[in-house]
PDB file of N, CA and C in Angstrom:
ATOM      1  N   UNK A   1       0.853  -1.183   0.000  1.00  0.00           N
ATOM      2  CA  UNK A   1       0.000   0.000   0.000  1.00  0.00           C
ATOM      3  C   UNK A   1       0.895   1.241   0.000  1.00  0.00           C
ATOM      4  N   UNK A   2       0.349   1.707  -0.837  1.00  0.00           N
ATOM      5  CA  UNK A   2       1.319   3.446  -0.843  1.00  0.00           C
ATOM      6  C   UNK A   2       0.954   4.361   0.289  1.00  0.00           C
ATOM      7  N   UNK A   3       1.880   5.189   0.744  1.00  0.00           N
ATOM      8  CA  UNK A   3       2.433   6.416   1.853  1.00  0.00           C
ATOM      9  C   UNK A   3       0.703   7.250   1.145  1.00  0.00           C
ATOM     10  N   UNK A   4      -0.207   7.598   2.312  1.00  0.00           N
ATOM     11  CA  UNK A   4      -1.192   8.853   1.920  1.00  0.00           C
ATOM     12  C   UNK A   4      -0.641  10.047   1.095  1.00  0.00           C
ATOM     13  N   UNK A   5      -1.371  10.656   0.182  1.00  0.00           N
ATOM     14  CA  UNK A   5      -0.639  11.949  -0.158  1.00  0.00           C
ATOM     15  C   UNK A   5      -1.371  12.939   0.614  1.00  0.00           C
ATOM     16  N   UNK A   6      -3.031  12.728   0.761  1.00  0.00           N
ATOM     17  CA  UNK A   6      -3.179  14.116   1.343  1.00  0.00           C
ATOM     18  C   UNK A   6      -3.412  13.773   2.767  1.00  0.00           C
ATOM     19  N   UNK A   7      -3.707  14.774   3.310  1.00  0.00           N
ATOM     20  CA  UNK A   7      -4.068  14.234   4.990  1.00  0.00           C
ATOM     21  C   UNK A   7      -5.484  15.397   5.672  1.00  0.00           C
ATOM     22  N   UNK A   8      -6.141  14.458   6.184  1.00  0.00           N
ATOM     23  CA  UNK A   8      -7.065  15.369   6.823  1.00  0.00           C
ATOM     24  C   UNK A   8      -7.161  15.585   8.292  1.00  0.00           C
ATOM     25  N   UNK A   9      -6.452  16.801   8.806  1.00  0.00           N
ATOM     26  CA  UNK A   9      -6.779  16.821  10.322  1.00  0.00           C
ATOM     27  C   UNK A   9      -8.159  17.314  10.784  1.00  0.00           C
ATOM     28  N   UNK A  10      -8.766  17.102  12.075  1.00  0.00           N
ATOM     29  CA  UNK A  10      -9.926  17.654  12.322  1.00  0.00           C
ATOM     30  C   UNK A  10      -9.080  18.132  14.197  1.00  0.00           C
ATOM     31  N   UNK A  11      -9.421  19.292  14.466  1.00  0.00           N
ATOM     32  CA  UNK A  11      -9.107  19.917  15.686  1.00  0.00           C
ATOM     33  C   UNK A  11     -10.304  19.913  16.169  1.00  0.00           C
ATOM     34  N   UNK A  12     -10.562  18.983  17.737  1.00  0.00           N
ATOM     35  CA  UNK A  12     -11.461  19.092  18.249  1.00  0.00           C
ATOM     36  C   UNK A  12     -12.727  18.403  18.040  1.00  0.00           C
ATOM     37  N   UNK A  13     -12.593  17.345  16.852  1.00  0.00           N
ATOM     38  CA  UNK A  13     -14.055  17.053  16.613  1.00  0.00           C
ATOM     39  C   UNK A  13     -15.233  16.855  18.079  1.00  0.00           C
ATOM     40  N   UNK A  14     -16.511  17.604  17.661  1.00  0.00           N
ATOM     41  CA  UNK A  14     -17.789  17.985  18.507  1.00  0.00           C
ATOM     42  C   UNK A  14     -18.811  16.743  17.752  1.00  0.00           C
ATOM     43  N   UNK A  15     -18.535  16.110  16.926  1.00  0.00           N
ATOM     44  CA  UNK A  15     -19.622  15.504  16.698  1.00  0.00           C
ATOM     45  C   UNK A  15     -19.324  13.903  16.587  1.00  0.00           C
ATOM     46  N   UNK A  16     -19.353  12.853  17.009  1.00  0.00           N
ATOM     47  CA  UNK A  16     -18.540  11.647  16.769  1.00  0.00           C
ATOM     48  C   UNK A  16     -19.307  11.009  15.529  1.00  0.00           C
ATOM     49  N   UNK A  17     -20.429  10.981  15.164  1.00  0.00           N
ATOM     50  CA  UNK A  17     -21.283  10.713  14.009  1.00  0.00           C
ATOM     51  C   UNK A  17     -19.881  11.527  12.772  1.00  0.00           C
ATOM     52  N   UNK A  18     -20.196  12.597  12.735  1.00  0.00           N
ATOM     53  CA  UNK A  18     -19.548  13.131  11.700  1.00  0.00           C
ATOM     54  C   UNK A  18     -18.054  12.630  11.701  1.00  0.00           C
ATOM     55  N   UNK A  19     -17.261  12.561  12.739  1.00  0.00           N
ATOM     56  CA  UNK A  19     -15.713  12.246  12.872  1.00  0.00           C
ATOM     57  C   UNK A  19     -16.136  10.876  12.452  1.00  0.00           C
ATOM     58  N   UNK A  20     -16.815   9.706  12.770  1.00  0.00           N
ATOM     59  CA  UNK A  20     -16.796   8.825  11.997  1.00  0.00           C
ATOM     60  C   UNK A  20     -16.731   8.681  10.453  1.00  0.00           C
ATOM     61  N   UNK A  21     -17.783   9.391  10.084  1.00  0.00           N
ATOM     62  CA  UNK A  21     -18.355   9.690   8.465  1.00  0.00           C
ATOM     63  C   UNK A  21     -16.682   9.733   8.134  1.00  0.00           C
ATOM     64  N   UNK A  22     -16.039  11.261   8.594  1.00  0.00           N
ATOM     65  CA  UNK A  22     -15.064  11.388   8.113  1.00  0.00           C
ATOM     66  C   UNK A  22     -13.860  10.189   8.007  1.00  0.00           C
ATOM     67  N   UNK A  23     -13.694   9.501   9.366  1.00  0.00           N
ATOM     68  CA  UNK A  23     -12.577   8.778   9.206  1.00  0.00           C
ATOM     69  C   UNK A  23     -12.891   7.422   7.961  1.00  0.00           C
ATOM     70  N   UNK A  24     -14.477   7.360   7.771  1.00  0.00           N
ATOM     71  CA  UNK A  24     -14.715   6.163   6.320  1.00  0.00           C
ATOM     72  C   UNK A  24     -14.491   6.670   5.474  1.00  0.00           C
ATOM     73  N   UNK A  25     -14.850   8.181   5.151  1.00  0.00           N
ATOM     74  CA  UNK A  25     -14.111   9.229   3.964  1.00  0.00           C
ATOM     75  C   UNK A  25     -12.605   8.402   3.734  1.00  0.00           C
ATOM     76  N   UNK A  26     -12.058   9.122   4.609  1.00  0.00           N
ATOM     77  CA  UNK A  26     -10.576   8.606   4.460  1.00  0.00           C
ATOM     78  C   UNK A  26     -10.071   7.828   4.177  1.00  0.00           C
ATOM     79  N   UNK A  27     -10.132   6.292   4.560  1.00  0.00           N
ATOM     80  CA  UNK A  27      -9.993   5.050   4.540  1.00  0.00           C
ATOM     81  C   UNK A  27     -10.666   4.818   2.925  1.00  0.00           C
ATOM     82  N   UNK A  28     -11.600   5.054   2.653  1.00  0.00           N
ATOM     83  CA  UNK A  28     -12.251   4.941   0.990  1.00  0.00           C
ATOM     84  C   UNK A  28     -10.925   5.739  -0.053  1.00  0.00           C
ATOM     85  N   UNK A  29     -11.152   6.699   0.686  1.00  0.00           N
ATOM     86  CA  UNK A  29      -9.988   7.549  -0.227  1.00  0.00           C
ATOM     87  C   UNK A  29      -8.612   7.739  -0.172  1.00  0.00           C
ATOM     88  N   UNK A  30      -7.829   6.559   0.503  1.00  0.00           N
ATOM     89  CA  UNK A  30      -7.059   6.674   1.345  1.00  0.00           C
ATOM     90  C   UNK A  30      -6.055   7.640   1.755  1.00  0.00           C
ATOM     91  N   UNK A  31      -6.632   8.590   2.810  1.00  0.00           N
ATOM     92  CA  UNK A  31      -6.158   9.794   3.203  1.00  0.00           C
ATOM     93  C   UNK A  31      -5.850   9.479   4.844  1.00  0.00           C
ATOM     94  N   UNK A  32      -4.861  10.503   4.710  1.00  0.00           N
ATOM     95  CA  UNK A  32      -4.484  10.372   6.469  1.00  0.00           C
ATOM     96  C   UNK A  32      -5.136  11.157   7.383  1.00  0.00           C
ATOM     97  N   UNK A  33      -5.752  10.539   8.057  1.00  0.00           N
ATOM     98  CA  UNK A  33      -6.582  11.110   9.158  1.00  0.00           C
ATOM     99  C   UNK A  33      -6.104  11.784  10.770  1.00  0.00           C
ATOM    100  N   UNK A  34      -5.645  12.707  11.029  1.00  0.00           N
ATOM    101  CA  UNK A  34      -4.854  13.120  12.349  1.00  0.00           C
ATOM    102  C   UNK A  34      -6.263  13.852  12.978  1.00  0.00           C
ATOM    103  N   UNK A  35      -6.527  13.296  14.196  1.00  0.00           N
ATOM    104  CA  UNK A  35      -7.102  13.921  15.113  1.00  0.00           C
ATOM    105  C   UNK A  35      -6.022  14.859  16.050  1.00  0.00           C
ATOM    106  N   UNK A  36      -6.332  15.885  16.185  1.00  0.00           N
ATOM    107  CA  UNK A  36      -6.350  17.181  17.658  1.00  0.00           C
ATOM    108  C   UNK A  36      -6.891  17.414  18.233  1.00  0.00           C
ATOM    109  N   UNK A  37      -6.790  16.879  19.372  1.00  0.00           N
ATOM    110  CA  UNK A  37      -7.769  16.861  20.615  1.00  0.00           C
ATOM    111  C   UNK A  37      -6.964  18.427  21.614  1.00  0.00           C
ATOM    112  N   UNK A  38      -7.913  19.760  21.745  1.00  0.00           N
ATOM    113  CA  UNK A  38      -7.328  20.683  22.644  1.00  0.00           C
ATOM    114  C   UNK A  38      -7.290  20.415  24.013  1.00  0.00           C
ATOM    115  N   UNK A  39      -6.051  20.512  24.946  1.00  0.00           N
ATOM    116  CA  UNK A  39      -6.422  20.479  26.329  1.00  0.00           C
ATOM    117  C   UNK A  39      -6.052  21.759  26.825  1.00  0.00           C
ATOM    118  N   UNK A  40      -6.997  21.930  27.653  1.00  0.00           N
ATOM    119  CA  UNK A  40      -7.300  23.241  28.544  1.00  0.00           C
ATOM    120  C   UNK A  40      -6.590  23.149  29.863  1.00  0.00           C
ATOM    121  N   UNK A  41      -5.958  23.796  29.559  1.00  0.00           N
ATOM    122  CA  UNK A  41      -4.817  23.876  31.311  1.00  0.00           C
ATOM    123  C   UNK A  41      -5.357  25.477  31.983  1.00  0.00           C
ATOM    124  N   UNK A  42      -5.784  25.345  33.209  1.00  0.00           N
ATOM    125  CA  UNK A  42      -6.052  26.611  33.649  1.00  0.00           C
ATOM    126  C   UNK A  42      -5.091  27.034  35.177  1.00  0.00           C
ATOM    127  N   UNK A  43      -4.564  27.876  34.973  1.00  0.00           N
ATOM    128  CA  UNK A  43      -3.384  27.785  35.854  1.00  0.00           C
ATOM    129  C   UNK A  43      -4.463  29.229  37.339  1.00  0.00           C
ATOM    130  N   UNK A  44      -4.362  28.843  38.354  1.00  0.00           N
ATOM    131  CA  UNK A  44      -4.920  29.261  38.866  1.00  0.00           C
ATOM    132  C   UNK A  44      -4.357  29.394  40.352  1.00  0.00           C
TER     133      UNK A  44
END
């Protein structure tokens, strides 16, 4: 199997329905999928 050429990140996905959809997108089309999950540090 060949190296992905394009890649799709999603920052934060809010919807897991849709982040699914997307990650079968990918896999059909074979694209690289990077999740970013933000963490909130609150210094206090």
């Amino acid at each position: 199997m060949s190296e992905p050429r394009l890649k799709m990140v999603l920052v934060t996905p809010e919807i897991p329905y849709n982040t699914g959809a997307i990650g079968r997108t990918c896999v059909a089309l074979d694209l690289e999928l990077i999740l970013i999950k933000t963490i909130w540090v609150f210094a206090g």
